[in-house]
C-alpha atoms as a PDB file:
ATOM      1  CA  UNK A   1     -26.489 -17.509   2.054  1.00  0.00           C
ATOM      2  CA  UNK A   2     -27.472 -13.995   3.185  1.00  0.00           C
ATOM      3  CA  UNK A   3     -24.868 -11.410   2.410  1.00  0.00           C
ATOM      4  CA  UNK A   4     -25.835  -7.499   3.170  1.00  0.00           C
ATOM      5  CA  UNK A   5     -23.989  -5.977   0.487  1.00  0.00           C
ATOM      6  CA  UNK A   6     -26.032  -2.902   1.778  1.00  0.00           C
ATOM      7  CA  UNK A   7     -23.586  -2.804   4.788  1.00  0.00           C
ATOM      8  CA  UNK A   8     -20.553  -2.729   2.623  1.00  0.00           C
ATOM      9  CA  UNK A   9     -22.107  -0.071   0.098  1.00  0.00           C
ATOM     10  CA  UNK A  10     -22.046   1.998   3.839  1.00  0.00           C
ATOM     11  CA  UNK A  11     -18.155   1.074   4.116  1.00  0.00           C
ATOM     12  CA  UNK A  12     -17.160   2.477   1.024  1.00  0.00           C
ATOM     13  CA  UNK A  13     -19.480   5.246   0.997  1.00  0.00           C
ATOM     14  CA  UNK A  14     -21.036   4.678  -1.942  1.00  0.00           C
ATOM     15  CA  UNK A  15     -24.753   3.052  -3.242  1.00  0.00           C
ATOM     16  CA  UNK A  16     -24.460   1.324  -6.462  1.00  0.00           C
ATOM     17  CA  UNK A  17     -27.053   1.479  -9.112  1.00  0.00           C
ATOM     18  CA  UNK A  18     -26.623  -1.376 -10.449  1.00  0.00           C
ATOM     19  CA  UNK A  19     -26.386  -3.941  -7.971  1.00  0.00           C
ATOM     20  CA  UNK A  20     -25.735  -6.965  -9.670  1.00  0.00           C
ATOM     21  CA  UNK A  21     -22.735  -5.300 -10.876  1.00  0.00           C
ATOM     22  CA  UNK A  22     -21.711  -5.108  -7.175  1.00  0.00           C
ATOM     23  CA  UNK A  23     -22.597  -8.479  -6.766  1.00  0.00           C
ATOM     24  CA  UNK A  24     -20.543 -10.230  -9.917  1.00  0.00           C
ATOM     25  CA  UNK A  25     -17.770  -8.468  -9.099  1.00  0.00           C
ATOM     26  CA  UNK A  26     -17.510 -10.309  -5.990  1.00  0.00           C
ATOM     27  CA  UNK A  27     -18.515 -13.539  -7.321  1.00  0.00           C
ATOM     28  CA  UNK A  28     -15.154 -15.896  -7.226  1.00  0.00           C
ATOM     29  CA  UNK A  29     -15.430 -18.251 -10.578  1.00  0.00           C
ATOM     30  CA  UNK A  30     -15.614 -21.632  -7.857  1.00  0.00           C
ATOM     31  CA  UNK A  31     -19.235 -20.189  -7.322  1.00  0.00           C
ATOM     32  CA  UNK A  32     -20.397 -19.499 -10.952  1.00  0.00           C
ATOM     33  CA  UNK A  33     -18.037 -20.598 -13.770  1.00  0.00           C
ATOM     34  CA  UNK A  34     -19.872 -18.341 -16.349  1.00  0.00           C
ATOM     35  CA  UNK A  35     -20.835 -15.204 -14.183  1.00  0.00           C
ATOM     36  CA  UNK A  36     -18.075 -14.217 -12.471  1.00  0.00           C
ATOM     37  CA  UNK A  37     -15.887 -11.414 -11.471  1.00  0.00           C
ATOM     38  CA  UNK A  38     -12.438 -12.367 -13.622  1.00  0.00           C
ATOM     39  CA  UNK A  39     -13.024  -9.430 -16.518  1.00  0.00           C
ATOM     40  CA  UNK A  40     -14.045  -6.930 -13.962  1.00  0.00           C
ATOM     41  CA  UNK A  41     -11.050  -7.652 -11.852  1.00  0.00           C
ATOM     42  CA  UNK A  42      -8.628  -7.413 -15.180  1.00  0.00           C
ATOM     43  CA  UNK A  43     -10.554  -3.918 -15.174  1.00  0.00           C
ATOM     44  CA  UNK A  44     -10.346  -2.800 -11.235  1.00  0.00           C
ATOM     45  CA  UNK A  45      -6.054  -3.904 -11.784  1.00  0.00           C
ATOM     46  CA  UNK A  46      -6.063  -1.394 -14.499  1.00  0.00           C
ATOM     47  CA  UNK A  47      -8.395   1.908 -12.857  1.00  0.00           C
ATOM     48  CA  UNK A  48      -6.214   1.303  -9.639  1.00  0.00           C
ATOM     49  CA  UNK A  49      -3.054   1.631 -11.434  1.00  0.00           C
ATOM     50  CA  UNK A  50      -4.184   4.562 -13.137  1.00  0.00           C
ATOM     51  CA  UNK A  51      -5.528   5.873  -9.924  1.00  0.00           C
ATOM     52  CA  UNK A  52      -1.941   5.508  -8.199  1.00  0.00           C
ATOM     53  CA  UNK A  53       0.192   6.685 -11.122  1.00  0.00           C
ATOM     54  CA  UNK A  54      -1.762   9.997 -10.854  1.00  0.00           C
ATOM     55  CA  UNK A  55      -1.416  10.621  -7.377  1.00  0.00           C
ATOM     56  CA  UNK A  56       2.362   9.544  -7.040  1.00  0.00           C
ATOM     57  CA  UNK A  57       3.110  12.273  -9.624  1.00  0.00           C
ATOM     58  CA  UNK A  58       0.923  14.729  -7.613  1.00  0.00           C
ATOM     59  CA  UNK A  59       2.933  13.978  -4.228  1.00  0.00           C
ATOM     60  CA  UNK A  60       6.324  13.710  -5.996  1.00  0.00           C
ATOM     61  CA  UNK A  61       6.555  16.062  -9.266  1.00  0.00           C
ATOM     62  CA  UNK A  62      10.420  15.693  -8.943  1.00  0.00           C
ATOM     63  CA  UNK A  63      11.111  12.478  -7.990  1.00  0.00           C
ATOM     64  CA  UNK A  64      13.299   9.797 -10.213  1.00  0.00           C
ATOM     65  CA  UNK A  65      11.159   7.599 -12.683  1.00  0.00           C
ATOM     66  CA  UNK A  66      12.708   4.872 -10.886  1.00  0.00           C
ATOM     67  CA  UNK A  67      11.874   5.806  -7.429  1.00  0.00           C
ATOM     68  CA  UNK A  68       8.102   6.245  -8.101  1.00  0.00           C
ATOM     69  CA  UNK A  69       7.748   2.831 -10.051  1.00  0.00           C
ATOM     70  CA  UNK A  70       9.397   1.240  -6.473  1.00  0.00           C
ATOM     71  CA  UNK A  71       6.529   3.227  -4.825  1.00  0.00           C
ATOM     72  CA  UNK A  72       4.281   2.430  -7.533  1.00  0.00           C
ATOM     73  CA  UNK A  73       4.753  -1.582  -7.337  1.00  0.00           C
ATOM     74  CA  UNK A  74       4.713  -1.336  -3.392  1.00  0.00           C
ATOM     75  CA  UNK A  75       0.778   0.306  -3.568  1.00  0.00           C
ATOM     76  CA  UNK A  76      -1.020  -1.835  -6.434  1.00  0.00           C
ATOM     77  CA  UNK A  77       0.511  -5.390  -5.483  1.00  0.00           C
ATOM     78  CA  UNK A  78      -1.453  -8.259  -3.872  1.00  0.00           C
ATOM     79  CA  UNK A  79      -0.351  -7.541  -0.871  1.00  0.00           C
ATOM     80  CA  UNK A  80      -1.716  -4.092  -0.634  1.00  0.00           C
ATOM     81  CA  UNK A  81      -4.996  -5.018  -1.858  1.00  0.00           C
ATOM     82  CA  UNK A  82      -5.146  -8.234   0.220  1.00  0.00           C
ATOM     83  CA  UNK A  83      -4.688  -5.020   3.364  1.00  0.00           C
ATOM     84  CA  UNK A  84      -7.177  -3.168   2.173  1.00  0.00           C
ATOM     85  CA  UNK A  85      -9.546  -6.106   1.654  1.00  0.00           C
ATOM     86  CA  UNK A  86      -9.487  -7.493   5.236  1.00  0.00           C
ATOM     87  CA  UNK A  87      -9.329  -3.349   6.202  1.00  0.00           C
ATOM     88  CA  UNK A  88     -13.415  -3.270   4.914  1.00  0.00           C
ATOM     89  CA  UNK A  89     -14.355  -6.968   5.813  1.00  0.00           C
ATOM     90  CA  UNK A  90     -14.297  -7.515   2.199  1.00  0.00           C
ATOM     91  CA  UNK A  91     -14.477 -11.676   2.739  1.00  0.00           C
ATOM     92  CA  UNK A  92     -17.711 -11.302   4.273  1.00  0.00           C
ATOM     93  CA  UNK A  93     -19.259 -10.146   0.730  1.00  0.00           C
ATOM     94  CA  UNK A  94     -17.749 -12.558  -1.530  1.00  0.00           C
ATOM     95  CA  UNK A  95     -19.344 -15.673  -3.155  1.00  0.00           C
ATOM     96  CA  UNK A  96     -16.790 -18.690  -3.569  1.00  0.00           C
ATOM     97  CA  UNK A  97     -17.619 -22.411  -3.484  1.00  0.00           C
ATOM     98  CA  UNK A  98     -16.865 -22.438   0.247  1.00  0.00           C
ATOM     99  CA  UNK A  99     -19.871 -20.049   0.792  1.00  0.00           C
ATOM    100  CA  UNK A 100     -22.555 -22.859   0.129  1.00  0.00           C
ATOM    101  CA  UNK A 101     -20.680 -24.655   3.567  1.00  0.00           C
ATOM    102  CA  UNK A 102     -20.791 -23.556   6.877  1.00  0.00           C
ATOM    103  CA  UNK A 103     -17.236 -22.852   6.521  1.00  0.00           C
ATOM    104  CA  UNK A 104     -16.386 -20.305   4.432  1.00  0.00           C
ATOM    105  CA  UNK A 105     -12.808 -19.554   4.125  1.00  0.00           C
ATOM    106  CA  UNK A 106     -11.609 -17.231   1.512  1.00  0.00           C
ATOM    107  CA  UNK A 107      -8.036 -17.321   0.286  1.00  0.00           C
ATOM    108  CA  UNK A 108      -5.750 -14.440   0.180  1.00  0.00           C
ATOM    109  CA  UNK A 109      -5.435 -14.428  -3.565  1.00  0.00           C
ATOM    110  CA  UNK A 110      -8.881 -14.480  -3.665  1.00  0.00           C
ATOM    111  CA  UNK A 111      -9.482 -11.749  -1.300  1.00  0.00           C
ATOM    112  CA  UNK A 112      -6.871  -9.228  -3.044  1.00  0.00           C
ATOM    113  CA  UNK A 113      -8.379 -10.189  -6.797  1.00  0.00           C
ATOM    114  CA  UNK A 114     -12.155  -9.428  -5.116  1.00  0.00           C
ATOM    115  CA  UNK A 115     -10.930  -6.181  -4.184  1.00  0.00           C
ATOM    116  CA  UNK A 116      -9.563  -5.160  -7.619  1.00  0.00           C
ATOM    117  CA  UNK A 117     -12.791  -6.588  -9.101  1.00  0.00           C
ATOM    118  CA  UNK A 118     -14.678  -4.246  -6.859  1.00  0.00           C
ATOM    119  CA  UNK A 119     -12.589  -1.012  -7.713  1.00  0.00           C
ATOM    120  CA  UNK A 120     -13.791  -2.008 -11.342  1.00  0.00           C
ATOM    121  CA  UNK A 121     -17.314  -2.461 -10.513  1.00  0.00           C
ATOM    122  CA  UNK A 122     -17.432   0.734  -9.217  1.00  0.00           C
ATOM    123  CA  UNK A 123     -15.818   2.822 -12.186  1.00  0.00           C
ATOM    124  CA  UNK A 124     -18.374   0.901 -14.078  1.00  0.00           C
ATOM    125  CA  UNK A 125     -21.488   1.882 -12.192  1.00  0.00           C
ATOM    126  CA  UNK A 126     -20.197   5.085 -10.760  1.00  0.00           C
ATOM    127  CA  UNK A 127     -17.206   6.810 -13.077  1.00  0.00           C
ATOM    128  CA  UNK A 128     -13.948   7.427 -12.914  1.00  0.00           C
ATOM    129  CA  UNK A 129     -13.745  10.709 -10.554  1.00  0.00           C
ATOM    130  CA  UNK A 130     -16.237   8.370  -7.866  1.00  0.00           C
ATOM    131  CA  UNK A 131     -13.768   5.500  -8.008  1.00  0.00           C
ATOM    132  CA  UNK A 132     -10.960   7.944  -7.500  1.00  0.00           C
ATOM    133  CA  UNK A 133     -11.820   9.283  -4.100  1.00  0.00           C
ATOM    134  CA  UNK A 134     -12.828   5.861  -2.803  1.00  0.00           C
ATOM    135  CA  UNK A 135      -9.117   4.865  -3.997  1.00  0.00           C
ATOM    136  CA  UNK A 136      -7.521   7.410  -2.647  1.00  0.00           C
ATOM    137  CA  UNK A 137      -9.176   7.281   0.520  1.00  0.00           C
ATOM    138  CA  UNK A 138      -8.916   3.480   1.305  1.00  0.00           C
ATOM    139  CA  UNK A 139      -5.040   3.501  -0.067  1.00  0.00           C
ATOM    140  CA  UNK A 140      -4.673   6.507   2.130  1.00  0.00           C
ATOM    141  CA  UNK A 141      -2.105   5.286   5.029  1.00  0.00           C
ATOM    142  CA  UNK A 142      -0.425   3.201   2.241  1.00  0.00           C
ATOM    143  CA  UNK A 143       0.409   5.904   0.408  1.00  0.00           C
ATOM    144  CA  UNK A 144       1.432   8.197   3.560  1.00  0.00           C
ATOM    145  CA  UNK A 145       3.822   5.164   4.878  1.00  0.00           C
ATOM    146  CA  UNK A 146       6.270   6.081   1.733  1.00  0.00           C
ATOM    147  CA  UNK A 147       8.016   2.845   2.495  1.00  0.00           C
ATOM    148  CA  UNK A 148      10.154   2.778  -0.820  1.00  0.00           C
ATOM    149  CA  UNK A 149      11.583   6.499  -0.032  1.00  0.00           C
ATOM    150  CA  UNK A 150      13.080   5.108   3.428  1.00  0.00           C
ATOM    151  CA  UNK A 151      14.629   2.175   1.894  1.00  0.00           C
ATOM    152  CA  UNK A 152      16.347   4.126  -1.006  1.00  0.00           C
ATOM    153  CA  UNK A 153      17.202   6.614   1.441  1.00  0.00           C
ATOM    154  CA  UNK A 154      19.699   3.929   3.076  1.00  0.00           C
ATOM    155  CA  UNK A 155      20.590   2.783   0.011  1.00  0.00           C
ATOM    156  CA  UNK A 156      21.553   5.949  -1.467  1.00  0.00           C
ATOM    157  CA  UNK A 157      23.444   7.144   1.763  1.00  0.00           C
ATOM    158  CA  UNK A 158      26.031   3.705   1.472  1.00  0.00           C
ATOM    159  CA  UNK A 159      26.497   4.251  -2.175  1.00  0.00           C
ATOM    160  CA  UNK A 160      27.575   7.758  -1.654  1.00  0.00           C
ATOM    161  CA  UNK A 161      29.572   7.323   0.888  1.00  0.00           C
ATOM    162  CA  UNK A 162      31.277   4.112  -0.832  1.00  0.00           C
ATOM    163  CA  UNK A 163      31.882   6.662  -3.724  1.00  0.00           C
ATOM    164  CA  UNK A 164      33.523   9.891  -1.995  1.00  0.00           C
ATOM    165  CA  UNK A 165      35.788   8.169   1.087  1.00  0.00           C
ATOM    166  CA  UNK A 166      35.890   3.791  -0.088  1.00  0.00           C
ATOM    167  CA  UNK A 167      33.813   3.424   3.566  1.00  0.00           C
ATOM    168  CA  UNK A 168      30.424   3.123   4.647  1.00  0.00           C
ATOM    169  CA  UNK A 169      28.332   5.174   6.514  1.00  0.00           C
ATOM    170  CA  UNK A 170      28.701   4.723  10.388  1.00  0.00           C
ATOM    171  CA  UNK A 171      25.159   3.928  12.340  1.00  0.00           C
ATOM    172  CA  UNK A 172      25.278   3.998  15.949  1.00  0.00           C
ATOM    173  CA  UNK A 173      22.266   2.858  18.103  1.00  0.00           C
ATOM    174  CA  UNK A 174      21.776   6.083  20.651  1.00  0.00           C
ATOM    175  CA  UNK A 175      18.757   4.608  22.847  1.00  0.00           C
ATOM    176  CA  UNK A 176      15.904   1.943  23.191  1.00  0.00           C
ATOM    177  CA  UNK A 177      13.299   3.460  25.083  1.00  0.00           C
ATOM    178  CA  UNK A 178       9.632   2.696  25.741  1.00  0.00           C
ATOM    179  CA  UNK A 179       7.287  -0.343  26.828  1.00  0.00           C
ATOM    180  CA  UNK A 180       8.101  -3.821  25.706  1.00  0.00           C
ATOM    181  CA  UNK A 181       5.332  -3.312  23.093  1.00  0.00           C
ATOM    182  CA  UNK A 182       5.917  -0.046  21.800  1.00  0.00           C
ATOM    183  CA  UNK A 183       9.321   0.829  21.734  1.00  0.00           C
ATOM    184  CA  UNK A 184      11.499   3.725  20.447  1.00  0.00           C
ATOM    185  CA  UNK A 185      14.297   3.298  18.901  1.00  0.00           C
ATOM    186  CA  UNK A 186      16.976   6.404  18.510  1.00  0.00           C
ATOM    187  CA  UNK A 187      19.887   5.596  15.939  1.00  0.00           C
ATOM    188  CA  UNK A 188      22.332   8.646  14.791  1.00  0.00           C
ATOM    189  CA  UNK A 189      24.624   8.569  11.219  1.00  0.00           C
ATOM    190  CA  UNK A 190      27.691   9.916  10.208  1.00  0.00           C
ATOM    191  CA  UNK A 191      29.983   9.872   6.802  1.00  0.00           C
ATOM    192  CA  UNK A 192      33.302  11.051   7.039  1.00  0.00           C
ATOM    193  CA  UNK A 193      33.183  14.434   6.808  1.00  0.00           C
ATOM    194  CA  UNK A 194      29.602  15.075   8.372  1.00  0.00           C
ATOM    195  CA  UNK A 195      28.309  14.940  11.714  1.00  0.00           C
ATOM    196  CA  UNK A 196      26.143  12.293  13.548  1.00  0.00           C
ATOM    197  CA  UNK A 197      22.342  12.896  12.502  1.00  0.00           C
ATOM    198  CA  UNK A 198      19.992  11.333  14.606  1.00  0.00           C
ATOM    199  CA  UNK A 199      16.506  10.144  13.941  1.00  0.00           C
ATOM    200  CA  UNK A 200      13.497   7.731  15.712  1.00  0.00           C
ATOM    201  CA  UNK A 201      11.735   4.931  14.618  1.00  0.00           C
ATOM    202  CA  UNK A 202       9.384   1.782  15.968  1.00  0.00           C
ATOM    203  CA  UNK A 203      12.173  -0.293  15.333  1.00  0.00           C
ATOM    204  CA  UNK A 204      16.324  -0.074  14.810  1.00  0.00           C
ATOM    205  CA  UNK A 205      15.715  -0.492  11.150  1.00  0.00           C
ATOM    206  CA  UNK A 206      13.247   1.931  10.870  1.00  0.00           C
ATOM    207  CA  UNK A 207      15.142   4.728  12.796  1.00  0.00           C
ATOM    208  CA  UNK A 208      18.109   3.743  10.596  1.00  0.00           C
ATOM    209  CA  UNK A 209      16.246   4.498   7.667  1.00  0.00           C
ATOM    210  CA  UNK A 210      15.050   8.080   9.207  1.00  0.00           C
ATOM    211  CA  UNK A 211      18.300   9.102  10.239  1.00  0.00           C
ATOM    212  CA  UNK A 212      19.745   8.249   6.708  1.00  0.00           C
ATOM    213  CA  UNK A 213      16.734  10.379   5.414  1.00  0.00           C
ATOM    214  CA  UNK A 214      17.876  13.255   7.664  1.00  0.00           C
ATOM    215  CA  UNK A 215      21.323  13.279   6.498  1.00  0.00           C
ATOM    216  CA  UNK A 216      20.373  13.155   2.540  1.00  0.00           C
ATOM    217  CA  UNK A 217      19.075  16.108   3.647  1.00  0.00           C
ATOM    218  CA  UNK A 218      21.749  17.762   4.776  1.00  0.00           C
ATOM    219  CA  UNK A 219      24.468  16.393   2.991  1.00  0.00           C
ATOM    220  CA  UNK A 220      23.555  18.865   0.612  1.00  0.00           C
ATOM    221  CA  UNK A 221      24.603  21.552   2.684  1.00  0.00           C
ATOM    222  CA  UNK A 222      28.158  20.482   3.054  1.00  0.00           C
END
């Protein structure tokens, strides 16, 4: 099988040294039992979190130790990595028992552990401020989403409001606008002794989340 790890080196924007290194670190342990990519991928698990940890306090130098673990476990889980694997093709590169048949599906696990194994082939060959940029830059839109922050937002908004007046916070949805595949949603929130703030999102949740944001904000004011 004829895999042009050249064409991913171009993806990540980098050109590995050693390039056996590349290749191990992409080698599943169903394709070579002894000469595989399991150590490198204990690595990759530990540069990324590293990585992450860094920049979260960078964005958010006053933010709860709570808050930026939440973010923290949302950016270095499977999940993210399985994203950011399919994001650079990353199953066409990787050697599994399946890739000596015409069919060569790769599992998700698989898929997410390649990509930590690949982070740690690359702090390996390249160093840590080369494997920095490259996480940075692929976890970019990950790290911009700030999922975590919405949800708490919400969270914090009923708590406070079940604290000062026994009630929770009133939502009410203001419009639903746009096509059928790309709607806008336009939901406004109130506590007891504030007024309705209103905020948009791609969906009713999200715009509940915004508009919970945007009265955290103010509340302070009050």
């Amino acid at each position: 099988m004829n895999i042009d790890y050249h064409n991913l080196e171009k993806k990540i924007g980098i050109s590995f040294k050693n390039k056996d290194l590349l290749i191990r670190s992409l080698t599943h342990k169903s394709f070579d039992k002894d000469n595989n990519n399991e150590k490198i991928e204990f690595l990759g698990d530990r540069v990324l979190g590293l990585v992450i940890a860094k920049k979260l306090l960078e964005i958010y130098p006053h933010e709860k130790e709570g808050i930026l673990d939440k973010k923290f476990a949302s950016l270095v889980n499977k999940k993210t990595c399985l994203d950011i694997a399919k994001k650079i093709n990353l199953q066409n590169y990787i050697l599994t028992f399946n890739s000596k048949s015409k069919k060569n599906v790769i599992e998700d696990k698989v898929l997410a552990d390649s990509c930590e194994a690949l982070i740690g082939s690359i702090y390996l060959d390249k160093g840590i401020s080369v494997v920095e940029k490259i996480i940075i830059k692929l976890w970019n839109d990950h790290i911009k989403e700030s999922v975590i922050t919405q949800i708490d937002a919400k969270t914090k908004l009923q708590e406070l409001s079940l604290k000062k007046f026994k009630r929770l916070p009133i939502y009410k949805l203001i419009s639903n606008t746009g096509p059928r595949h790309k709607p806008v949603f336009k939901v406004a929130v109130k506590l007891m002794n504030t007024k309705f703030y209103a905020a948009q999102g791609k969906s009713k949740k999200d715009a509940e989340q915004n508009a919970a944001i945007l009265c955290l904000q103010n509340i302070k004011k009050i």
